[in-house]
C-alpha atoms as a PDB file:
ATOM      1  CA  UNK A   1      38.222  27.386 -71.071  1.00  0.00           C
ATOM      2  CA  UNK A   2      38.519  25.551 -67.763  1.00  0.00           C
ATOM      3  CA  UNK A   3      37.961  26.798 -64.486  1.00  0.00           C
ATOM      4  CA  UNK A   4      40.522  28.033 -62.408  1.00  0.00           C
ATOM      5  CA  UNK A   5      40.200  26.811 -58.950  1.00  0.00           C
ATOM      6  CA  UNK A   6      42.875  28.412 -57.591  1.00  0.00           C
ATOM      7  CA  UNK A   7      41.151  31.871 -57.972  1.00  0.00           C
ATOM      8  CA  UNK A   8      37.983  30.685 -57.092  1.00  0.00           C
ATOM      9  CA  UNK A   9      39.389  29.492 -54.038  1.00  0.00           C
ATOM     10  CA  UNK A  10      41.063  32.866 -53.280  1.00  0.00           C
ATOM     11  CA  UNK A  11      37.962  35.143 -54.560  1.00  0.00           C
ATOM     12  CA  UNK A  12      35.806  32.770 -51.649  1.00  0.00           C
ATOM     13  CA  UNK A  13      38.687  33.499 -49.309  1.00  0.00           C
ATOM     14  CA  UNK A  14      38.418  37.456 -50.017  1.00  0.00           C
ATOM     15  CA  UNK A  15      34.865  37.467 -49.616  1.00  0.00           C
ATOM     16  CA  UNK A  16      34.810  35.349 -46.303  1.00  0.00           C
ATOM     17  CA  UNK A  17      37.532  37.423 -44.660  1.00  0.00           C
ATOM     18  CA  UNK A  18      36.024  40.605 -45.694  1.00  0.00           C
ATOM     19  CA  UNK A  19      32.366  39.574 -43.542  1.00  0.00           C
ATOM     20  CA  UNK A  20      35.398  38.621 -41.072  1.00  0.00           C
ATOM     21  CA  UNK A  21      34.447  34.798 -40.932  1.00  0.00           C
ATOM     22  CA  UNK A  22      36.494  32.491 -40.314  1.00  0.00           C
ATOM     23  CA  UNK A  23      36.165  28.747 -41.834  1.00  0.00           C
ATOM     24  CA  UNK A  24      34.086  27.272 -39.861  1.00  0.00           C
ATOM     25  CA  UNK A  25      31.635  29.978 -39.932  1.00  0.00           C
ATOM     26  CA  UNK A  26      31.479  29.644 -43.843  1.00  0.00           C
ATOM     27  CA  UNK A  27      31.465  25.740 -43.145  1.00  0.00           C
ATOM     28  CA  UNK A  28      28.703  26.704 -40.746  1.00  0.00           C
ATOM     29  CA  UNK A  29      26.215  28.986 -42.646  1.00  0.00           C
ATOM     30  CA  UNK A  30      26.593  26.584 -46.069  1.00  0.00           C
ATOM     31  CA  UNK A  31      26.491  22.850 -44.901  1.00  0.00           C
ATOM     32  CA  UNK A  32      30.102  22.157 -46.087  1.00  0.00           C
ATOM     33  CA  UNK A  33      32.404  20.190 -43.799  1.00  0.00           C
ATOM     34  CA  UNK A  34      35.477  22.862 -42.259  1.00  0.00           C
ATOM     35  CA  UNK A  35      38.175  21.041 -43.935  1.00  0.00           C
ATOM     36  CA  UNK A  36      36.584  21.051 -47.216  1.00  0.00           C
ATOM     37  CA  UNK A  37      36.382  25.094 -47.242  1.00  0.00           C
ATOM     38  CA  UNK A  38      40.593  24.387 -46.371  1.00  0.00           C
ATOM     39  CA  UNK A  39      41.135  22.570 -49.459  1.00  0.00           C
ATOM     40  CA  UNK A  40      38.839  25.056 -51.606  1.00  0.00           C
ATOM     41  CA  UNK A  41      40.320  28.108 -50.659  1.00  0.00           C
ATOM     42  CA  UNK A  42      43.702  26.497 -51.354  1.00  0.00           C
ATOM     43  CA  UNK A  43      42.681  24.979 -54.860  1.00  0.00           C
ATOM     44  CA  UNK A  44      43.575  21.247 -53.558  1.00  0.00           C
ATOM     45  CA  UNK A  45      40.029  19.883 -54.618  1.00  0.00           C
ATOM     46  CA  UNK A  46      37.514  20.921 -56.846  1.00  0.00           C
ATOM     47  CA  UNK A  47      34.179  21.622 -56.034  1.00  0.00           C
ATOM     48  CA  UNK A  48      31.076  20.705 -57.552  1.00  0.00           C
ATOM     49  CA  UNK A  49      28.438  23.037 -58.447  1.00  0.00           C
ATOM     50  CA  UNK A  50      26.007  22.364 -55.613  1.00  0.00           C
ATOM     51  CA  UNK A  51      29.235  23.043 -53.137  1.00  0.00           C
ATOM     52  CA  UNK A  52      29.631  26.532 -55.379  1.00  0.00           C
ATOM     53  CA  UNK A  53      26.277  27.873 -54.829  1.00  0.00           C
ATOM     54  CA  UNK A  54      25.685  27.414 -51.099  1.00  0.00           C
ATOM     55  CA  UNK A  55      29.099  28.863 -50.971  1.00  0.00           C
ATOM     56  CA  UNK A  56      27.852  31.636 -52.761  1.00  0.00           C
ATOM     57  CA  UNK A  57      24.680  31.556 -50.922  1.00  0.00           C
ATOM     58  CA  UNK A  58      26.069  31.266 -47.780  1.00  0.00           C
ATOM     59  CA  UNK A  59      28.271  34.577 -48.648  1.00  0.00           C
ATOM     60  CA  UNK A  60      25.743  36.230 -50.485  1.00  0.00           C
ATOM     61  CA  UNK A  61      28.062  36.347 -53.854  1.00  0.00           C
ATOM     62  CA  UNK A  62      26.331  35.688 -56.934  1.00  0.00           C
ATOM     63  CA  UNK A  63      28.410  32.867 -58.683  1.00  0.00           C
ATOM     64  CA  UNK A  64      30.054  35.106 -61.663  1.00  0.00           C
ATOM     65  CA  UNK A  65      31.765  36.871 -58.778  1.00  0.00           C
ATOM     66  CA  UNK A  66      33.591  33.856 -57.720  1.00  0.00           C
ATOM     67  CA  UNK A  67      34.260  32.101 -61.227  1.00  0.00           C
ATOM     68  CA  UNK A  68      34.898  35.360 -63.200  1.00  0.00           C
ATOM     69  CA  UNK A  69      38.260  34.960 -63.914  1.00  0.00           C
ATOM     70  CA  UNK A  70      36.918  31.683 -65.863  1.00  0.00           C
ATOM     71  CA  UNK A  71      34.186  33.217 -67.612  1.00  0.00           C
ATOM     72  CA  UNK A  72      34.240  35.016 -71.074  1.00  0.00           C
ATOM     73  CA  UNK A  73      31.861  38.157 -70.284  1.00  0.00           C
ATOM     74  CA  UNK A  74      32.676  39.376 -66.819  1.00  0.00           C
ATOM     75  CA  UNK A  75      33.491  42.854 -67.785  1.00  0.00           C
ATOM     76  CA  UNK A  76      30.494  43.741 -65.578  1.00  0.00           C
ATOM     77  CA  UNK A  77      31.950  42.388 -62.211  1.00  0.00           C
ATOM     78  CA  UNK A  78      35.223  44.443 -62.904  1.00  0.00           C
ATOM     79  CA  UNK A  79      33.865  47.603 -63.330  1.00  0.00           C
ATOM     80  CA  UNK A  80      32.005  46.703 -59.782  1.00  0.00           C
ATOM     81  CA  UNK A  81      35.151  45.432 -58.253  1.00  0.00           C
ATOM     82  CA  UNK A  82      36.551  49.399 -59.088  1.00  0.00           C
ATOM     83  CA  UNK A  83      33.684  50.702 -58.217  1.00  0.00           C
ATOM     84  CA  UNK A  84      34.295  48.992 -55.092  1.00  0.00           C
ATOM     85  CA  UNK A  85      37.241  49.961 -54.612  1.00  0.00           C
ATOM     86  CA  UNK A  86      36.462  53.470 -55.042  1.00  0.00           C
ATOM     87  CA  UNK A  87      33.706  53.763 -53.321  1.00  0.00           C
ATOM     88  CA  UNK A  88      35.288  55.325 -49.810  1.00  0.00           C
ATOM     89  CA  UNK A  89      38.261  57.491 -51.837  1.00  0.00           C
ATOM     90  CA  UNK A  90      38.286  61.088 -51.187  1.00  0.00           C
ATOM     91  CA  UNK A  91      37.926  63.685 -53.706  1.00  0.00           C
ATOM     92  CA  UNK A  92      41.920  63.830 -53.915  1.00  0.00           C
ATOM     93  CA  UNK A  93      42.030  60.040 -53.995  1.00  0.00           C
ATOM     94  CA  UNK A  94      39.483  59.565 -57.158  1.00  0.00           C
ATOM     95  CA  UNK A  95      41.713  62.209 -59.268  1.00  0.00           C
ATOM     96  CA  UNK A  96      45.053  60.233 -58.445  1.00  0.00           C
ATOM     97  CA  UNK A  97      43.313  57.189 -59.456  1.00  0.00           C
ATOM     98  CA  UNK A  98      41.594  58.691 -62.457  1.00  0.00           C
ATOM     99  CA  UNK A  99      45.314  59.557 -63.601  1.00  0.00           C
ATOM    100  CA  UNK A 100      46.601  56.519 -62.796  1.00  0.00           C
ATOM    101  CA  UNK A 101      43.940  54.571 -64.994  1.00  0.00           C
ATOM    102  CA  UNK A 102      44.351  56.563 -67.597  1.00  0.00           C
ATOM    103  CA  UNK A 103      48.218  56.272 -67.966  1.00  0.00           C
ATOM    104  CA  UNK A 104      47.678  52.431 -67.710  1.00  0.00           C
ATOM    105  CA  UNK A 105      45.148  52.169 -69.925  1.00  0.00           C
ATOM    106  CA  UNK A 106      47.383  53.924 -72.651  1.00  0.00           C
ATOM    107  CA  UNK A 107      49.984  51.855 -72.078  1.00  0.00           C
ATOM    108  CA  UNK A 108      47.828  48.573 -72.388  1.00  0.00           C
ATOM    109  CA  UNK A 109      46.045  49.429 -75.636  1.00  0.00           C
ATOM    110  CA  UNK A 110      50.218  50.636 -76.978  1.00  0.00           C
ATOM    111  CA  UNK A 111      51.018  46.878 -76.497  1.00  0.00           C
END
């Protein structure tokens, strides 16, 4: 399996937006030039795996959070991406997306 930069470069993009940094704040806090966090987010280089990890550092992501769509066993950071997700629903919220999960989830596993 290769990696796909392309999500890696979005899942660093989601998790710099959501601390509400902009580029050169990322750049900033791990050592990385401002144009080189450009072409990452936008999949037009690759990065190496010293670039990765103060990425990761610098965002305080652990590195299967970033590359999980390329690795085999990342069940785990799913189930904390929901959980994430959930985490602020109301009551009324959690049982309409308890129903919804459940109808997709039948209809994946009828496939």
């Amino acid at each position: 399996m290769s990696l796909d930069y392309t999500s890696i470069g979005q899942r660093i993009k989601e998790l710099r937006t959501a601390k509400g940094w902009t580029q050169a704040k990322l750049a900033e806090k791990s050592g990385i030039e401002p144009s080189n966090i450009s072409h990452i987010e936008r999949a037009a280089t690759k990065l190496s795996l010293p670039t990765l990890v103060n990425i990761a550092n610098a965002l305080g992501a652990t590195l299967d959070e970033i590359v999980y769509d390329s690795i085999i066993k990342s069940a785990h950071i799913s189930v904390q991406r929901i959980n994430d997700i959930l985490a602020d629903c109301t009551e009324d919220e959690l049982k309409a997306l308890a129903e919804v999960l459940k109808t997709t989830k039948a209809i994946l596993r009828n496939k």
